[in-house]
C-alpha atoms as a PDB file:
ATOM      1  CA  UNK A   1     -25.742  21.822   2.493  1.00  0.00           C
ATOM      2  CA  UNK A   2     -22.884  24.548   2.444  1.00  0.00           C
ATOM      3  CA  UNK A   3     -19.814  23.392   3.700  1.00  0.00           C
ATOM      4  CA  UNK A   4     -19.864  25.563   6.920  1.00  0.00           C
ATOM      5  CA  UNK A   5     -23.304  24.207   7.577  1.00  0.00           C
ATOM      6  CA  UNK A   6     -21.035  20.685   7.821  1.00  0.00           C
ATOM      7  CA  UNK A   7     -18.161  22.132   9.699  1.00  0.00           C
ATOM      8  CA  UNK A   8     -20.980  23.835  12.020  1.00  0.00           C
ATOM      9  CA  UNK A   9     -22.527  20.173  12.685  1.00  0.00           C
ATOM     10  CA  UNK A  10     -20.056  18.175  12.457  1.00  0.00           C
ATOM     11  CA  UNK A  11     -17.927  20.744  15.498  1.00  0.00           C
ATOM     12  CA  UNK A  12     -21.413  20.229  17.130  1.00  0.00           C
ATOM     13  CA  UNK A  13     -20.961  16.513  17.393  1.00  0.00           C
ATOM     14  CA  UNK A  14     -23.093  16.178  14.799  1.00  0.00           C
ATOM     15  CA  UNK A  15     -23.378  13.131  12.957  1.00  0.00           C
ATOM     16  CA  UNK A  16     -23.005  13.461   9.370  1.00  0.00           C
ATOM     17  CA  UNK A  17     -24.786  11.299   6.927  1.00  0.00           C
ATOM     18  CA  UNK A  18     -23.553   9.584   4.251  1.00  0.00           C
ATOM     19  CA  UNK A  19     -23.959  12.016   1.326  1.00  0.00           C
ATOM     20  CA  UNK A  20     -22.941  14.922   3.784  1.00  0.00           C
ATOM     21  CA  UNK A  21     -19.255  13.165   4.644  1.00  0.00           C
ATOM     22  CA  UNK A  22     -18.564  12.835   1.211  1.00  0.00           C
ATOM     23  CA  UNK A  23     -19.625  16.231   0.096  1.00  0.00           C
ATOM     24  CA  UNK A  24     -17.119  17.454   3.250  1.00  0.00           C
ATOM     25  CA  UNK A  25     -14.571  15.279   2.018  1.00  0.00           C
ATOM     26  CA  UNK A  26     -14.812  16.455  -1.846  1.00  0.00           C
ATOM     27  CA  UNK A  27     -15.414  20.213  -0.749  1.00  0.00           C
ATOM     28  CA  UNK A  28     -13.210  21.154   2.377  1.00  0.00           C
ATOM     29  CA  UNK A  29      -9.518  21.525   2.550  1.00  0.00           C
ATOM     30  CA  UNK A  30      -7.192  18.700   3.864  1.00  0.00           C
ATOM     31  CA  UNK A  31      -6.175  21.019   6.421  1.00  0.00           C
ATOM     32  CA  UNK A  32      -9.671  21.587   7.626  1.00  0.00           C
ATOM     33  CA  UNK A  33     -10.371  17.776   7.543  1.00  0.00           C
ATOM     34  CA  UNK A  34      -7.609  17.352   9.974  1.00  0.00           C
ATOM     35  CA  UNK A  35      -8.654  20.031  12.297  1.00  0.00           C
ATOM     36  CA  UNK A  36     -12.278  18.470  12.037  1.00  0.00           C
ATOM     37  CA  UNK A  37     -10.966  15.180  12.772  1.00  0.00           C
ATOM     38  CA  UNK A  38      -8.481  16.431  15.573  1.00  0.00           C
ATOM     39  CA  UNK A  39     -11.538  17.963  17.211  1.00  0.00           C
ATOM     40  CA  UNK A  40     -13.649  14.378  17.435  1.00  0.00           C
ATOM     41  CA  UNK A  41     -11.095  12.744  18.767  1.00  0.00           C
ATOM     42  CA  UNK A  42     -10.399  15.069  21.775  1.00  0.00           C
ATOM     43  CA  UNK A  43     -13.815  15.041  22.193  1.00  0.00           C
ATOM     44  CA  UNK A  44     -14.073  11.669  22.583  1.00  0.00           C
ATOM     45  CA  UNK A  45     -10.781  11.482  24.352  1.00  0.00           C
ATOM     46  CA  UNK A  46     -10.558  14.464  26.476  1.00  0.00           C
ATOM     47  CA  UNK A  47      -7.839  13.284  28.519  1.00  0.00           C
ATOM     48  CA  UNK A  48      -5.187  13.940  25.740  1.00  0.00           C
ATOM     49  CA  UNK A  49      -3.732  11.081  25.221  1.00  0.00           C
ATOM     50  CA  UNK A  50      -3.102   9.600  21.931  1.00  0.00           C
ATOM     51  CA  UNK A  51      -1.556   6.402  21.244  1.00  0.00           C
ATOM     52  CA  UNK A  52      -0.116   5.082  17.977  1.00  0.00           C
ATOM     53  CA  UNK A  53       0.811   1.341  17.015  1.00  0.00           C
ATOM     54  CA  UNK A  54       4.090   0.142  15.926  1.00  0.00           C
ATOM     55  CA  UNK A  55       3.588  -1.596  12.181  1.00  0.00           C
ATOM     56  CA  UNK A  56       6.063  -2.809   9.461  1.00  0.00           C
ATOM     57  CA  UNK A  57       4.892  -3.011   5.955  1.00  0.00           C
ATOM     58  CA  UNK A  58       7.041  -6.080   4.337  1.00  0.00           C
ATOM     59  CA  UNK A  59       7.402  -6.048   0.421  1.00  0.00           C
ATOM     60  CA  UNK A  60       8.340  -9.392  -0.305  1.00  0.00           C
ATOM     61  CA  UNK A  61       8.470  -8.687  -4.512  1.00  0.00           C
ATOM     62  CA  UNK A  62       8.719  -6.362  -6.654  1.00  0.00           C
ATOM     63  CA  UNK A  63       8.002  -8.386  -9.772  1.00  0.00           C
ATOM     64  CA  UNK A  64       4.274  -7.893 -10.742  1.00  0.00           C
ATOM     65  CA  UNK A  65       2.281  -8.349 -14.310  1.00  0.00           C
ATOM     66  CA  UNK A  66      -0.235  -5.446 -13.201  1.00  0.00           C
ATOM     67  CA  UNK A  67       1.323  -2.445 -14.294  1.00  0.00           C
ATOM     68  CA  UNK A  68      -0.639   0.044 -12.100  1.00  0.00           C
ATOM     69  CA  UNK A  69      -0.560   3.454 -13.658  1.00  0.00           C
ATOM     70  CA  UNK A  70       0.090   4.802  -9.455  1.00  0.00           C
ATOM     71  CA  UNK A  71       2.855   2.248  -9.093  1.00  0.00           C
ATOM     72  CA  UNK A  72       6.533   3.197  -9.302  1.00  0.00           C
ATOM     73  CA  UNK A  73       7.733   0.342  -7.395  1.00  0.00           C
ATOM     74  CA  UNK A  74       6.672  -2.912  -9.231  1.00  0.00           C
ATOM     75  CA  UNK A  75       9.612  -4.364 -11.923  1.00  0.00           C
ATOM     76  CA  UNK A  76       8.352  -6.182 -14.656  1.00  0.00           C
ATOM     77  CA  UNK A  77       9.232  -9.759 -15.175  1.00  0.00           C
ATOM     78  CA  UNK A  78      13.107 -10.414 -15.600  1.00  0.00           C
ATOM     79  CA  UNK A  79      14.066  -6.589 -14.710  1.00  0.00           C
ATOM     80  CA  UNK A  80      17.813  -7.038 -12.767  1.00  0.00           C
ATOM     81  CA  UNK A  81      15.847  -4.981 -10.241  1.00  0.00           C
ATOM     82  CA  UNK A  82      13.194  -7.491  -9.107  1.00  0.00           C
ATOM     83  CA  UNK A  83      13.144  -9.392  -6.387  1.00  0.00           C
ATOM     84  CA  UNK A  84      11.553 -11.928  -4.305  1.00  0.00           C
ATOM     85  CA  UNK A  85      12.261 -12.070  -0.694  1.00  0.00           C
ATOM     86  CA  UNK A  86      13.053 -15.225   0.990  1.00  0.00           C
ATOM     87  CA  UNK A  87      11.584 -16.201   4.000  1.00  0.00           C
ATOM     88  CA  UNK A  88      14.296 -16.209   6.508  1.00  0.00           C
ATOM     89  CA  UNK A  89      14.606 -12.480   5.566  1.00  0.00           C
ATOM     90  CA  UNK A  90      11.312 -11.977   5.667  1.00  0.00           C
ATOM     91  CA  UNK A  91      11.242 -14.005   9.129  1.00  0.00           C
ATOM     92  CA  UNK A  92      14.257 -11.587  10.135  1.00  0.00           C
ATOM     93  CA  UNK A  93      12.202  -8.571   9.320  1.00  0.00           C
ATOM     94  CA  UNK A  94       9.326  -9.651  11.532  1.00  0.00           C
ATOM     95  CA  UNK A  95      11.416 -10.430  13.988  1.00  0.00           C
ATOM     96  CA  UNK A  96      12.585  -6.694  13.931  1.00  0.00           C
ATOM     97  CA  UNK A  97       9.396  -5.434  14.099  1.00  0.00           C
ATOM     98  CA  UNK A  98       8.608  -7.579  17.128  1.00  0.00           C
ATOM     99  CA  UNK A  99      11.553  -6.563  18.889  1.00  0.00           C
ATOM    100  CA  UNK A 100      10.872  -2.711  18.522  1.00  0.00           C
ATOM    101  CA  UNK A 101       7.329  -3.571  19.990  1.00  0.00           C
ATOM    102  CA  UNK A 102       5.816  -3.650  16.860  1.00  0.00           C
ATOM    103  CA  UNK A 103       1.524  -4.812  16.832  1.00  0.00           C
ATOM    104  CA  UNK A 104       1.034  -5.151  13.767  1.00  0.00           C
ATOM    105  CA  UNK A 105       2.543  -6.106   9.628  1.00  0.00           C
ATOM    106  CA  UNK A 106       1.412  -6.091   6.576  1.00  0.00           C
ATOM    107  CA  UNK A 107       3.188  -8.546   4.050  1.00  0.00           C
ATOM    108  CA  UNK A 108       2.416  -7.138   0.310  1.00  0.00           C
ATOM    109  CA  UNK A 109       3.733  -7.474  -2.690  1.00  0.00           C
ATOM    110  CA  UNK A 110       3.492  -7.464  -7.177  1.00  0.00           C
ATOM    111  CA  UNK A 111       1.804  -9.873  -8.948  1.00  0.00           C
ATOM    112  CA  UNK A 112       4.976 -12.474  -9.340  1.00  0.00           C
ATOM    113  CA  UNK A 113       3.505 -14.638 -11.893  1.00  0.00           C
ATOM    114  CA  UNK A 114       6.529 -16.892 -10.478  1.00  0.00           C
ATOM    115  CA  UNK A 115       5.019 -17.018  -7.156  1.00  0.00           C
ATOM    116  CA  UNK A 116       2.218 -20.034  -6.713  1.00  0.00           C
ATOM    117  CA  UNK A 117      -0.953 -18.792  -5.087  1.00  0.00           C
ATOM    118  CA  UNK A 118       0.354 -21.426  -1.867  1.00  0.00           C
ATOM    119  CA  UNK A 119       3.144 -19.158  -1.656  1.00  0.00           C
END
């Protein structure tokens, strides 16, 4: 299918298969995405209203043995820039996140060969 022929069905309230979300996805514009996905959910939610969530993402090391070619924040083992959070800070920074109403946190962090699995 031509990627019109997806906009077309997909503005319709169409639902797109499998095959025909990822050929939208490879084929159309991020810009166009957006729009598409702007459109479904004021049709769904005409009233206008959209609501977001407070989150924190916490990055309690640094250190990690991976060495992801996407990564430019992990240190390698002994760099003076790692780190390892301790858990009162870690506590404070959930605490912050509470406090500005925050829903929701994500604790993540390198693969600290220093830090036992328990940890």
């Amino acid at each position: 299918m031509k990627i019109d022929q997806l906009v077309d069905k997909a503005r319709d309230g169409g639902r797109l298969d499998r095959a025909e979300a990822l050929e939208l996805y490879l084929g159309a514009s991020t810009a166009l995405l957006g729009r598409l996905a702007a459109d479904v959910r004021a049709r769904k939610h005409p009233d206008g209203i959209v609501t977001y969530i407070i989150d924190r993402n916490v990055n309690y090391t640094n250190v990690c043995v991976a060495r992801c070619n996407f990564c430019a924040f992990y240190r390698p083992v002994g760099s003076a820039e790692g780190y390892v959070l301790g858990f009162e800070e870690i506590f404070r920074k959930i605490d912050e996140t509470i406090a500005l109403g925050g829903g929701q946190l994500l604790l993540q962090g390198g693969h600290n060969p220093d830090l036992p699995l328990d940890w």
